[in-house]
Protein backbone atom coordinates (compact mmCIF):
# COMPACT_ATOMS: atom_id res chain seq x y z
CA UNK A 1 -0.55 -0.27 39.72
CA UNK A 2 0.15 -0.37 43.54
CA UNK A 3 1.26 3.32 44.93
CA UNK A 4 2.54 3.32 48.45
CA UNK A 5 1.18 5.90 50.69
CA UNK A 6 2.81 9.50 49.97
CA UNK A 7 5.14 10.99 52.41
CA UNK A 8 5.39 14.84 53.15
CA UNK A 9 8.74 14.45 50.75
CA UNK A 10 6.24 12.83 47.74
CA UNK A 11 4.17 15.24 48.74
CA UNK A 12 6.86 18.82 48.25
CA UNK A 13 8.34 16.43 45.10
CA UNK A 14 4.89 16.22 43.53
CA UNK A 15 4.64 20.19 44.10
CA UNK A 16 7.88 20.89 42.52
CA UNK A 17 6.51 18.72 39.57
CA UNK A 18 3.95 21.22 39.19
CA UNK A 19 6.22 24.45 39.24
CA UNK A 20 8.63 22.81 36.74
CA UNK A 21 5.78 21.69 34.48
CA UNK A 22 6.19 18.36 34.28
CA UNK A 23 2.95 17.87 36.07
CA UNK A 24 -0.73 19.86 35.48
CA UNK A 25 -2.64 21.53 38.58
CA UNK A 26 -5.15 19.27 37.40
CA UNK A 27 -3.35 15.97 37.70
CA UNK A 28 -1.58 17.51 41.17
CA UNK A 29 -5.47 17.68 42.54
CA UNK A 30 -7.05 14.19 41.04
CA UNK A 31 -3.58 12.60 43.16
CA UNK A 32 -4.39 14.64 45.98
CA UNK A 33 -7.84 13.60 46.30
CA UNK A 34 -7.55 9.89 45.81
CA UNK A 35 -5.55 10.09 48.84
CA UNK A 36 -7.80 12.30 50.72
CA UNK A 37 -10.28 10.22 50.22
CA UNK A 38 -7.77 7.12 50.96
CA UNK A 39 -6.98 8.39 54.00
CA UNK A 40 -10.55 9.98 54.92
CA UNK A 41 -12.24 6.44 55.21
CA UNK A 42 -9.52 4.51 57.77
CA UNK A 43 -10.45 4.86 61.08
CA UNK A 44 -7.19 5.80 62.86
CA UNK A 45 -4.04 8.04 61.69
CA UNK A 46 -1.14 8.65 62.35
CA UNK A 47 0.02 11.73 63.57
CA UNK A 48 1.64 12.04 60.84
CA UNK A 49 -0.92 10.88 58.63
CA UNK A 50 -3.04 13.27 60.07
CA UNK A 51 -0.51 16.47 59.19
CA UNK A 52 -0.09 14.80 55.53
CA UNK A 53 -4.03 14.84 55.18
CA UNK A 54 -4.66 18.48 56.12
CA UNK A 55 -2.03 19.38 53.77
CA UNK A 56 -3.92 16.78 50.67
CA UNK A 57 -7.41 18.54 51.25
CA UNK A 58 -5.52 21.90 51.70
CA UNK A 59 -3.84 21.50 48.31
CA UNK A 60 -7.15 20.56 46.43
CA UNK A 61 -7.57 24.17 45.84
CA UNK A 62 -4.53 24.04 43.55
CA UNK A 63 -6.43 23.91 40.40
CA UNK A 64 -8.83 26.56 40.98
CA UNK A 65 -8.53 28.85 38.06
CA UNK A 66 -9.85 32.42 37.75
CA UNK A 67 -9.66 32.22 33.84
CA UNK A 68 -8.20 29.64 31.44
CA UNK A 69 -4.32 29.43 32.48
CA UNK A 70 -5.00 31.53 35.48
CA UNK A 71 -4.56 30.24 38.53
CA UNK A 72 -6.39 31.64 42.31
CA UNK A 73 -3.11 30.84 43.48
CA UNK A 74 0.02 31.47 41.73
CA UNK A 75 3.42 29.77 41.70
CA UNK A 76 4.87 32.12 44.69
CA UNK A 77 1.91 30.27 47.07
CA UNK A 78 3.09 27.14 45.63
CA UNK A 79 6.86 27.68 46.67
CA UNK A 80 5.70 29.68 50.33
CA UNK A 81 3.31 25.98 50.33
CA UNK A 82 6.42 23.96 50.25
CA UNK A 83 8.92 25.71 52.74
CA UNK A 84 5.58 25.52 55.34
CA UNK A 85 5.31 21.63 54.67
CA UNK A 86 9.11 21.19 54.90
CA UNK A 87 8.92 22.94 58.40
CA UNK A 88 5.59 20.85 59.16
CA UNK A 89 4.05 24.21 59.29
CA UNK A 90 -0.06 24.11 59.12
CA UNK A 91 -0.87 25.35 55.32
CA UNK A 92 -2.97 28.63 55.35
């Protein structure tokens, strides 16, 4: 199946997805890095490419757990991740 490239808006949706469950951390990070690695092996981007791939390899720490269900970063980051990227704020 053909998936056009995400915007910053698929990007925040796909985060939301995660906070209301209807998406796992873990599927959030195999997304993210099929289009880091999408992205990673053109040879020009966009600015805004560019922003939208600093955010991807960014966000591949979102499954990072400390213990089984416990996440490095919790669902407050997650939220503070979103208003940043809505502002086109770098992630830190």
């Amino acid at each position: 199946m053909f998936e056009s490239q995400p915007t910053k808006q698929d990007l925040i949706n796909k985060l939301e997805n995660v906070l209301k469950g209807n998406m796992s951390r873990e599927q959030f990070n195999q997304w993210s890095y099929k289009w880091v690695h999408n992205l990673e092996s053109r040879n020009m981007l966009s600015s805004d490419e560019d922003q939208l791939l600093e955010y991807l390899i960014f966000l591949l720490c979102i499954d990072l757990e400390i213990e089984p269900n416990i996440y490095f970063h919790e669902d407050i980051e997650l939220k503070e991740w979103i208003k940043k990227i809505t502002l086109g704020v770098p992630l830190t």
